[in-house]
C-alpha atoms as a PDB file:
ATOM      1  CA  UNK A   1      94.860  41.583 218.259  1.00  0.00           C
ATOM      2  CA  UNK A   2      95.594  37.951 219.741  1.00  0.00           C
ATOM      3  CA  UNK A   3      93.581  38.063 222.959  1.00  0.00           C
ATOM      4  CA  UNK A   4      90.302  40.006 222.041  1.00  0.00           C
ATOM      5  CA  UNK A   5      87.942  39.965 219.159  1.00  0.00           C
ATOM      6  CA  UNK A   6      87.268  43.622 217.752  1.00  0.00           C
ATOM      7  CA  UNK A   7      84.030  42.832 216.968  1.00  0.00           C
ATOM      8  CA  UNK A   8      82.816  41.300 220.106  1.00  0.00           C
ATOM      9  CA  UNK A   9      84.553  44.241 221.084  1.00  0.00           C
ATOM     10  CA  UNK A  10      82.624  46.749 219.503  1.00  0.00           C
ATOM     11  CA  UNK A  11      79.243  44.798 219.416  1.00  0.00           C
ATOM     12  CA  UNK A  12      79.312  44.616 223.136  1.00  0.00           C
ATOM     13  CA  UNK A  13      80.003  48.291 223.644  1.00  0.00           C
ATOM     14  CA  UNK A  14      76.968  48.969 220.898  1.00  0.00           C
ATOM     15  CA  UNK A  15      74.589  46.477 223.233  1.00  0.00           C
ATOM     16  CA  UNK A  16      75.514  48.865 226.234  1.00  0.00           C
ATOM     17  CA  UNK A  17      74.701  51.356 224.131  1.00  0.00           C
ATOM     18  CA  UNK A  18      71.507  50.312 223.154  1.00  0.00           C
ATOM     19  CA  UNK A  19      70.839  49.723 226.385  1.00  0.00           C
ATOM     20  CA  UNK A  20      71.039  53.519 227.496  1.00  0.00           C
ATOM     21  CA  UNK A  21      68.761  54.520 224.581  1.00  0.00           C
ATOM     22  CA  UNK A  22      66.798  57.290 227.198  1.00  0.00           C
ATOM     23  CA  UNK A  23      69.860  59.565 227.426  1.00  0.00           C
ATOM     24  CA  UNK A  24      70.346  59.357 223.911  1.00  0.00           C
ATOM     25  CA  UNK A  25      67.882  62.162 222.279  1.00  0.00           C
ATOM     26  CA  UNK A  26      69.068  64.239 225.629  1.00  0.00           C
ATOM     27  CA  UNK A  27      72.578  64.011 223.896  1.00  0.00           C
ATOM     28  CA  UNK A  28      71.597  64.141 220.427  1.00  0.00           C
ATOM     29  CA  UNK A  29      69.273  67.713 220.903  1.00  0.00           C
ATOM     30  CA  UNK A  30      72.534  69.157 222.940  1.00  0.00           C
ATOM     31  CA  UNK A  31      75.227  68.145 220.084  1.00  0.00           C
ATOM     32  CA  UNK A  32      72.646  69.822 217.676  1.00  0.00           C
ATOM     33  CA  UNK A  33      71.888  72.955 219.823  1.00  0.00           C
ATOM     34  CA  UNK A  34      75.657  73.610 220.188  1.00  0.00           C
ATOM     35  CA  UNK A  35      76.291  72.419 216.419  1.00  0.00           C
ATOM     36  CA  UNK A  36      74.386  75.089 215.419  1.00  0.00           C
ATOM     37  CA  UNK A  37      75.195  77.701 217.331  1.00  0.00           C
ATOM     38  CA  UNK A  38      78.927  77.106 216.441  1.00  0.00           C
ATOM     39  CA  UNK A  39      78.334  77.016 212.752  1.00  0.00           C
ATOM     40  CA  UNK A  40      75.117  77.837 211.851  1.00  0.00           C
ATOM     41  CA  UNK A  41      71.569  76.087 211.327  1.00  0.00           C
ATOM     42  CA  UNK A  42      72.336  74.904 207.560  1.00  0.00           C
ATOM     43  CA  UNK A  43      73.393  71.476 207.833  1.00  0.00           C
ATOM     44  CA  UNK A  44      74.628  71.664 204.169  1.00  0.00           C
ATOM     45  CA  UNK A  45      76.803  73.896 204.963  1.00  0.00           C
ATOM     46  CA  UNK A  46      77.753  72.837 208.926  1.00  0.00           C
ATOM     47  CA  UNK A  47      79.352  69.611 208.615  1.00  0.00           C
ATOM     48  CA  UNK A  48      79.116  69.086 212.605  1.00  0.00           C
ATOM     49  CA  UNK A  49      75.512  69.608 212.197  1.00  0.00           C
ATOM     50  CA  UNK A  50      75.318  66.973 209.377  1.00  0.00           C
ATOM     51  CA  UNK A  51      76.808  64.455 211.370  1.00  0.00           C
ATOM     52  CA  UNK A  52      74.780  65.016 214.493  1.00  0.00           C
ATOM     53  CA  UNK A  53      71.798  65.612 212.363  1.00  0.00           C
ATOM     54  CA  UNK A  54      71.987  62.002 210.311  1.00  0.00           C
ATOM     55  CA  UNK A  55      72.740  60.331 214.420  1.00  0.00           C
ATOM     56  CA  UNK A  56      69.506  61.823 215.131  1.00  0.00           C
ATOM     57  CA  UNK A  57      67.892  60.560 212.493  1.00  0.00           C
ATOM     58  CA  UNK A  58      69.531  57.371 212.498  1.00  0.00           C
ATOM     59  CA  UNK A  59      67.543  57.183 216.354  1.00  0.00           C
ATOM     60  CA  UNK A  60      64.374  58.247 214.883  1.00  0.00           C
ATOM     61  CA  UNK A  61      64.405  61.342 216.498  1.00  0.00           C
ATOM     62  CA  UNK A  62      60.959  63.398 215.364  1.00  0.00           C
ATOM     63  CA  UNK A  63      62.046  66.007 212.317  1.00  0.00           C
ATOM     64  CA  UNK A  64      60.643  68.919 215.124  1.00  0.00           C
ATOM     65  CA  UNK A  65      62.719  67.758 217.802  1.00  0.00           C
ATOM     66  CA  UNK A  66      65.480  68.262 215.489  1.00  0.00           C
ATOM     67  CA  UNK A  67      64.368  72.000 214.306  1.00  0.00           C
ATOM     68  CA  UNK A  68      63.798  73.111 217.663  1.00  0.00           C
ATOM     69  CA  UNK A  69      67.130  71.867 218.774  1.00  0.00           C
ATOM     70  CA  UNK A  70      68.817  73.774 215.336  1.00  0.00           C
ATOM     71  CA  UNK A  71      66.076  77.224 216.334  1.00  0.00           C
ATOM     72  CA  UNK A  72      67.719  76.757 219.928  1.00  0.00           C
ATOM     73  CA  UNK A  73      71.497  76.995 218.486  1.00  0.00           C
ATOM     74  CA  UNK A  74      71.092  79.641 216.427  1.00  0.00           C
ATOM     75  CA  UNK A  75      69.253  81.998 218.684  1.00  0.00           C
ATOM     76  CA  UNK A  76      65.179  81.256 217.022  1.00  0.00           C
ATOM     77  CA  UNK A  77      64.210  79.817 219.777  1.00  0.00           C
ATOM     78  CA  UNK A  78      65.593  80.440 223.933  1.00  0.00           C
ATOM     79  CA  UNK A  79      67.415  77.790 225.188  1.00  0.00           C
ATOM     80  CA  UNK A  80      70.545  76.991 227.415  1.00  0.00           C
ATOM     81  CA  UNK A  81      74.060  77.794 226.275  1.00  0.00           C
ATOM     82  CA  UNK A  82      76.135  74.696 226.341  1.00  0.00           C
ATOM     83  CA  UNK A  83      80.041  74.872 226.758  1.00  0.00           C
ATOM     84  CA  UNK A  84      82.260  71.936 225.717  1.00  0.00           C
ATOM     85  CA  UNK A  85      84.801  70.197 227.369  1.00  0.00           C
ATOM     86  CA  UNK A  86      86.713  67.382 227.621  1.00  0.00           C
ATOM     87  CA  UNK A  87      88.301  65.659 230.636  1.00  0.00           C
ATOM     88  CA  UNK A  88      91.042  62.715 230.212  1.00  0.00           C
ATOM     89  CA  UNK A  89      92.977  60.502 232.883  1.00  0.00           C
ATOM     90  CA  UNK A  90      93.764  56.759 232.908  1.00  0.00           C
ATOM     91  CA  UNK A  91      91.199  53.577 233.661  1.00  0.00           C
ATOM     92  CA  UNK A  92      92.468  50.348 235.138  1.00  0.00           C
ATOM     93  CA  UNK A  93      95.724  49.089 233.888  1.00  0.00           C
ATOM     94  CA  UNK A  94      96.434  52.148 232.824  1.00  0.00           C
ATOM     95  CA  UNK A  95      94.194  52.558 230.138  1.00  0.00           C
ATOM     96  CA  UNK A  96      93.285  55.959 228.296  1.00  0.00           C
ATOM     97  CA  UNK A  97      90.256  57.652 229.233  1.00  0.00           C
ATOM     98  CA  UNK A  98      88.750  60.955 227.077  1.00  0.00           C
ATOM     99  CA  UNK A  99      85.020  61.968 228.275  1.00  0.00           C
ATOM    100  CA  UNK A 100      83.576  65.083 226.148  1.00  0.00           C
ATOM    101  CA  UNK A 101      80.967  66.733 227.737  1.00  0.00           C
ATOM    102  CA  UNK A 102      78.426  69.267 226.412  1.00  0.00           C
ATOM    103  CA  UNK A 103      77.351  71.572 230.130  1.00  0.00           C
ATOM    104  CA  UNK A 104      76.113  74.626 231.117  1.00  0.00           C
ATOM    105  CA  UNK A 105      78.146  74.345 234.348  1.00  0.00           C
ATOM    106  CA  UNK A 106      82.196  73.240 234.347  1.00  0.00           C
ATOM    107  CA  UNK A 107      82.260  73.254 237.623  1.00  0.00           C
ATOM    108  CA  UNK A 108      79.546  71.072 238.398  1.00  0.00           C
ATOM    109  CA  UNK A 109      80.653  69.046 235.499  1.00  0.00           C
ATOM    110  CA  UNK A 110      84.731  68.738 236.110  1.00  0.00           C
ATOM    111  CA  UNK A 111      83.457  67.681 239.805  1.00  0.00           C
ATOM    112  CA  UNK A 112      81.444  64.857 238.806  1.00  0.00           C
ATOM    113  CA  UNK A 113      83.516  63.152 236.085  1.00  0.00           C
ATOM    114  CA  UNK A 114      87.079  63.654 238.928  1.00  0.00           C
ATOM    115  CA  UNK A 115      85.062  61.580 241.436  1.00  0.00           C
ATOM    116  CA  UNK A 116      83.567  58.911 239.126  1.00  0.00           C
ATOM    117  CA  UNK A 117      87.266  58.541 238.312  1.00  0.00           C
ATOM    118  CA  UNK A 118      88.259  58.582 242.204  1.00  0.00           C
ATOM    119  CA  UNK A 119      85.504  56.118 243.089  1.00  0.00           C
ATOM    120  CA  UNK A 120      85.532  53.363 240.466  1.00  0.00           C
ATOM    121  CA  UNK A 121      89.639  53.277 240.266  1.00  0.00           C
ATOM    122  CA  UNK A 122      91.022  55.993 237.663  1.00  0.00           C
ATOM    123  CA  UNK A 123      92.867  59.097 237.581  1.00  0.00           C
ATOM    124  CA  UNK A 124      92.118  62.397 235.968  1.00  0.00           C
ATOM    125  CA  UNK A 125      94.927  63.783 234.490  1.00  0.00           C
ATOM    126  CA  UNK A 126      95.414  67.189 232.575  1.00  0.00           C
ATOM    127  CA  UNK A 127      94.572  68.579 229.541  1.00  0.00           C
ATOM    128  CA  UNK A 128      96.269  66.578 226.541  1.00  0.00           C
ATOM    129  CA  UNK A 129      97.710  63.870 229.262  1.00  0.00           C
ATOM    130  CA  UNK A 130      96.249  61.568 226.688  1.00  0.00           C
ATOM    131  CA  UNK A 131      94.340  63.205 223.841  1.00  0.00           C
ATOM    132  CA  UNK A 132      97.706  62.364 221.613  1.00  0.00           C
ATOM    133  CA  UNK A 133      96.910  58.484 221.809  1.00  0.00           C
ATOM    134  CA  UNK A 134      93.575  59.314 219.720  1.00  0.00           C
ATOM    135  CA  UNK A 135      92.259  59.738 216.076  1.00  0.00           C
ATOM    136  CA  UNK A 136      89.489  61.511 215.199  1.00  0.00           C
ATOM    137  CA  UNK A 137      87.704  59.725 212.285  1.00  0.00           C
ATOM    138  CA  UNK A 138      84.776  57.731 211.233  1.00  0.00           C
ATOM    139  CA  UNK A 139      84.573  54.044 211.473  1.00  0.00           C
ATOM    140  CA  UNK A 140      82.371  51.391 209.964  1.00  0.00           C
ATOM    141  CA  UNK A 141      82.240  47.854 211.058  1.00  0.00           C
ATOM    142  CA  UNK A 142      81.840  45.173 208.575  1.00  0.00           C
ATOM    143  CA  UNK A 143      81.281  41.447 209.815  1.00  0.00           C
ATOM    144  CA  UNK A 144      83.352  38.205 209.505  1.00  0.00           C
ATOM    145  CA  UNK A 145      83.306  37.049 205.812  1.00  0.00           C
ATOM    146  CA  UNK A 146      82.755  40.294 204.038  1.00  0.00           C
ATOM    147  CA  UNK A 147      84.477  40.478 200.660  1.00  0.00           C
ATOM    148  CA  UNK A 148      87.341  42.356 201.442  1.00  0.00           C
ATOM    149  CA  UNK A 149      88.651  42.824 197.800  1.00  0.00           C
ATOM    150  CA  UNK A 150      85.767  44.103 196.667  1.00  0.00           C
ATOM    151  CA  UNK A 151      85.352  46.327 200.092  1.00  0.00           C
ATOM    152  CA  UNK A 152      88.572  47.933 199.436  1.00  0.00           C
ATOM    153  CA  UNK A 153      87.981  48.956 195.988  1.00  0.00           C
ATOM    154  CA  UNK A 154      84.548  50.603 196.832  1.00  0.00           C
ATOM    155  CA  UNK A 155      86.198  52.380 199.878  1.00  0.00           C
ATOM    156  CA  UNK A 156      88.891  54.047 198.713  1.00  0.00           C
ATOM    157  CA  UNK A 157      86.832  54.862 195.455  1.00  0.00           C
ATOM    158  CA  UNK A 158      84.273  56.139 197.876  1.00  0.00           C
ATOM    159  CA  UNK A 159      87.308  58.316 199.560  1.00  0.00           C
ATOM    160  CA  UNK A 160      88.100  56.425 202.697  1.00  0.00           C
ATOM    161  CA  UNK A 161      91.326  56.518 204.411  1.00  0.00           C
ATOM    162  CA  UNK A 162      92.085  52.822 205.089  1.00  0.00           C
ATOM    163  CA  UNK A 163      90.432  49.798 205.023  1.00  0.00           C
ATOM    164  CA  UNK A 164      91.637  47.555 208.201  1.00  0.00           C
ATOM    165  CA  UNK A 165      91.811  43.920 208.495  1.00  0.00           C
ATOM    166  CA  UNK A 166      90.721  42.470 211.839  1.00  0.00           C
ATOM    167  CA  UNK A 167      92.704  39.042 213.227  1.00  0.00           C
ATOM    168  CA  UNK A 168      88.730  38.185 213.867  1.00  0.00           C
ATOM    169  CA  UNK A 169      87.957  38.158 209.820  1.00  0.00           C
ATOM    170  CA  UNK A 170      85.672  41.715 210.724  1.00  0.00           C
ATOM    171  CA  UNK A 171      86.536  44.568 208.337  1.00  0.00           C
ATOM    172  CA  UNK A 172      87.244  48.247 209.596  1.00  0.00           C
ATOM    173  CA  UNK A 173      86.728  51.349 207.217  1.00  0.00           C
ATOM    174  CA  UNK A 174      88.229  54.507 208.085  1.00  0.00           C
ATOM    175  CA  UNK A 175      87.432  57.718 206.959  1.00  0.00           C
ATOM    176  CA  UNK A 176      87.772  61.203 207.966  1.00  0.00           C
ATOM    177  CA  UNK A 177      85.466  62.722 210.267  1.00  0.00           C
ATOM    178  CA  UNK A 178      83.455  64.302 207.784  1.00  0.00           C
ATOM    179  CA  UNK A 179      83.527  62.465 205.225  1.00  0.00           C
ATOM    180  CA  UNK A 180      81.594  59.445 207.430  1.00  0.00           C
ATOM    181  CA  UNK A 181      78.390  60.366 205.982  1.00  0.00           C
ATOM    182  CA  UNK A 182      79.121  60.252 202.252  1.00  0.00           C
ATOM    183  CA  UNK A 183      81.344  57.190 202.529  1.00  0.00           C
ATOM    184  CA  UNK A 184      79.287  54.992 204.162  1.00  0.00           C
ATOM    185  CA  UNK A 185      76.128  56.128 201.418  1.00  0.00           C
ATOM    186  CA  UNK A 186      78.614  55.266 199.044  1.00  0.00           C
ATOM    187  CA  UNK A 187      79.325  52.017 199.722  1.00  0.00           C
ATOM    188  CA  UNK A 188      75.345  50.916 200.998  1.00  0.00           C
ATOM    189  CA  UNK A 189      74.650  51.954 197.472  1.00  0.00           C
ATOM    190  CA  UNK A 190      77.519  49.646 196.581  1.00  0.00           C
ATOM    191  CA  UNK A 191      75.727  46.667 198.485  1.00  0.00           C
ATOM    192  CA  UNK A 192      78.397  46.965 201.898  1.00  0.00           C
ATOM    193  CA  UNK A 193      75.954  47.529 204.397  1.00  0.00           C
ATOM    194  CA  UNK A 194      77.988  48.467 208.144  1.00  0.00           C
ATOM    195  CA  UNK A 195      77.052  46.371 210.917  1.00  0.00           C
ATOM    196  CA  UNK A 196      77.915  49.286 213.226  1.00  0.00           C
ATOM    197  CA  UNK A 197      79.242  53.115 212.160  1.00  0.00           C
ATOM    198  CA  UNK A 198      80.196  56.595 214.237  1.00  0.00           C
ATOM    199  CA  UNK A 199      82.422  59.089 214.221  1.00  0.00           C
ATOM    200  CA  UNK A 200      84.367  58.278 217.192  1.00  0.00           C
ATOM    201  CA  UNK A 201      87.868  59.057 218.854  1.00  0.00           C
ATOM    202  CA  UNK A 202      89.898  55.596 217.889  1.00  0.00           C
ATOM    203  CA  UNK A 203      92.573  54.681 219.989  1.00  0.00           C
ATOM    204  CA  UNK A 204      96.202  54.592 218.262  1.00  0.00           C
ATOM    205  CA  UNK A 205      97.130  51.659 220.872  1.00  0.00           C
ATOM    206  CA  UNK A 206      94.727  48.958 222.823  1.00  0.00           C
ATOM    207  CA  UNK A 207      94.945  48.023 226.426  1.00  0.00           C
ATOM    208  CA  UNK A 208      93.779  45.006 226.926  1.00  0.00           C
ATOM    209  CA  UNK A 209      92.062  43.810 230.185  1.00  0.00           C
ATOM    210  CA  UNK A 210      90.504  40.664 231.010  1.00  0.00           C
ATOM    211  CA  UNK A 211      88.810  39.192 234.150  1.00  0.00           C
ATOM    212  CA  UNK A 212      88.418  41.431 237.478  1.00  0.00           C
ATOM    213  CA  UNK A 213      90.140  44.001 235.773  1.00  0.00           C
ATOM    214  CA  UNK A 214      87.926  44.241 232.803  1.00  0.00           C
ATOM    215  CA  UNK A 215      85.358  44.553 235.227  1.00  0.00           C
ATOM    216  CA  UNK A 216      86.139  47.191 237.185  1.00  0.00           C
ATOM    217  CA  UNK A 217      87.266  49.278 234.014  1.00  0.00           C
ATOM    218  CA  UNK A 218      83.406  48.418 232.805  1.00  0.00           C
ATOM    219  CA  UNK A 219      82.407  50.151 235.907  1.00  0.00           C
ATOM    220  CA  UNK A 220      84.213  53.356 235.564  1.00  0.00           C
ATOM    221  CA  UNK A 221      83.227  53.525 231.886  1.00  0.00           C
ATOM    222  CA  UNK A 222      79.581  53.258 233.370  1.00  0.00           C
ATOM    223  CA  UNK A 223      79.611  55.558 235.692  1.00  0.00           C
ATOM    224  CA  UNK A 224      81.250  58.066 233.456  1.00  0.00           C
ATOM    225  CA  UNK A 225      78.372  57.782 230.989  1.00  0.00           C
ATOM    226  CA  UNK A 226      76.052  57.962 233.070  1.00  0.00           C
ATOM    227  CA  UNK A 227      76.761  61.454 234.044  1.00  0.00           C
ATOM    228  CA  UNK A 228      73.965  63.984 232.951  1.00  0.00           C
ATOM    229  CA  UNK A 229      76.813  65.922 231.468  1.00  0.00           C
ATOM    230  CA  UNK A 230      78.519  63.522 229.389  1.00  0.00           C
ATOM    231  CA  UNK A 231      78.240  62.704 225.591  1.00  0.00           C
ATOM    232  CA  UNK A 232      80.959  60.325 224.948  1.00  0.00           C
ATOM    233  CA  UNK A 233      83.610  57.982 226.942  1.00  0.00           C
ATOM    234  CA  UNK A 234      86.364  57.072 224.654  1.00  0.00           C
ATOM    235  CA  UNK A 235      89.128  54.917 225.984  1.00  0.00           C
ATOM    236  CA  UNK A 236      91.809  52.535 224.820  1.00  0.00           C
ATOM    237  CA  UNK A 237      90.688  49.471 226.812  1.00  0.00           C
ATOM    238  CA  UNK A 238      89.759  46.565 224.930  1.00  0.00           C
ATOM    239  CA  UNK A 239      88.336  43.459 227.134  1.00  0.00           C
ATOM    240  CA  UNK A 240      89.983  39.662 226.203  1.00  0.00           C
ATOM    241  CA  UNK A 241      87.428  36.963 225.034  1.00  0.00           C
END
C-alpha cells in the first residue's frame, strides 16, 4: 500500500458519494423492488432485502417508501420489472471496471455504459473478463488509532472473516456478504463504531494511478455512475496521495 492511503481512499470515494445523494433513494427503491421480487417481501427471511432494507434506512428513506418499494416486488402493488446485469471492461492503466445495473431495458442500458467506456478512455470487455479479480463481502472502515487488539477479538467473536491492517494505521473488517449487518451491530454494541461500511465488490489486487491518469479514470467512474441505469461502479483503481 506504499503510494496511496486506503482511507483517503475510501473517504474520498464516500464524499463523491455523498455528493450524488439525489440518485440514491432512485437506487435504493429499485434494489428493494427487485430484492423482493427475487426472494420475497420478508426481510427476515430475504437476506438481500435486509441489506438493502438497513441502506435505506441508513439514508433515512421514509418507512412507506420502503413498503411500497417491497408491495412493488412482490406483485401488491404495479410497478416496473427490473432485470440485472452487470457489464465489466478495463479503466485507465488498465484498471478493473464491474458496473451492476438494475434496468428495464438491456439494450438501452449495455449501449450507454459501452460508450461512457468509449468516450472517457476504457474498454468493455465480456462477461467474467474481470469479475474473477473481485470479492463479494462486507467491509467496515475503522480510522487511524483504533485499538486493533481489542478490534480483532470483537470481530472474529462477532463472526467476521478477517480483520486487515492498513500501511495508513486504518483498520479493515471483512465479513461475508450477509453477515454485514449483524457484525457491524455486534461490534457498535462493543463500542467500534465504522467510520464507513457496505457490502461492496473488493478488489483482490489495486491499480494504482496518480496525476492525469487518476484523473481521467475519475471521469469514467463518473460518467458510469451517473447513468440512470446504474447502481454500483466497482473497480480496482486506487488514486496515489
Amino acid at each position: 500500500m506504499a503510494g496511496h492511503s486506503k482511507w483517503a481512499n475510501i473517504q474520498h470515494r464516500k464524499g463523491r458519494q455523498d455528493a450524488k445523494r439525489g440518485k440514491i433513494f432512485t437506487r435504493l427503491i429499485k434494489e428493494i423492488t427487485v430484492a423482493a421480487r427475487m426472494g420475497g417481501g420478508d426481510p427476515n427471511f430475504n437476506p438481500r432485502l435486509r441489506l438493502a432494507v438497513d441502506k435505506a434506512k441508513g439514508e433515512n428513506m421514509p418507512a412507506e417508501n420502503i413498503d411500497r418499494a417491497i408491495k412493488r416486488g412482490t406483485g401488491e402493488l404495479e410497478g416496473v420489472n427490473y432485470e440485472e446485469a452487470r457489464y465489466e471492461g478495463y479503466g485507465i492503466g488498465g484498471a478493473a471496471v464491474m458496473v451492476d445495473c438494475l434496468t428495464d431495458n438491456k439494450t438501452r442500458t449495455v449501449a450507454d455504459v459501452r460508450h461512457a467506456f468509449s468516450k472517457y478512455g476504457g474498454n468493455m470487455g465480456t462477461d467474467g473478463c474481470v469479475a474473477f479479480q473481485f470479492r463479494h463481502c462486507g467491509q467496515l472502515l475503522f480510522a487511524p488509532g483504533t485499538n486493533e487488539d481489542a478490534l480483532m477479538e470483537a470481530a472474529l467473536e462477532a463472526g467476521a472473516e478477517d480483520v486487515v491492517a492498513n500501511d495508513d494505521g486504518s483498520l479493515e473488517v471483512i465479513t461475508a456478504p450477509y453477515e454485514f449487518g449483524a457484525v457491524k451491530d455486534a461490534l457498535a454494541a462493543a463500542g467500534f463504531k465504522p467510520e464507513f461500511g457496505e457490502v461492496t465488490m473488493k478488489p483482490l489486487n489495486e491499480t494504482e494511478l496518480d496525476g492525469d491518469e487518476a484523473l481521467r479514470m475519475q471521469k469514467l467512474i463518473d460518467a458510469l455512475e451517473s447513468l440512470d441505469d446504474v447502481q454500483e461502479v466497482y473497480t480496482s483503481a486506487v488514486f496515489e496521495d
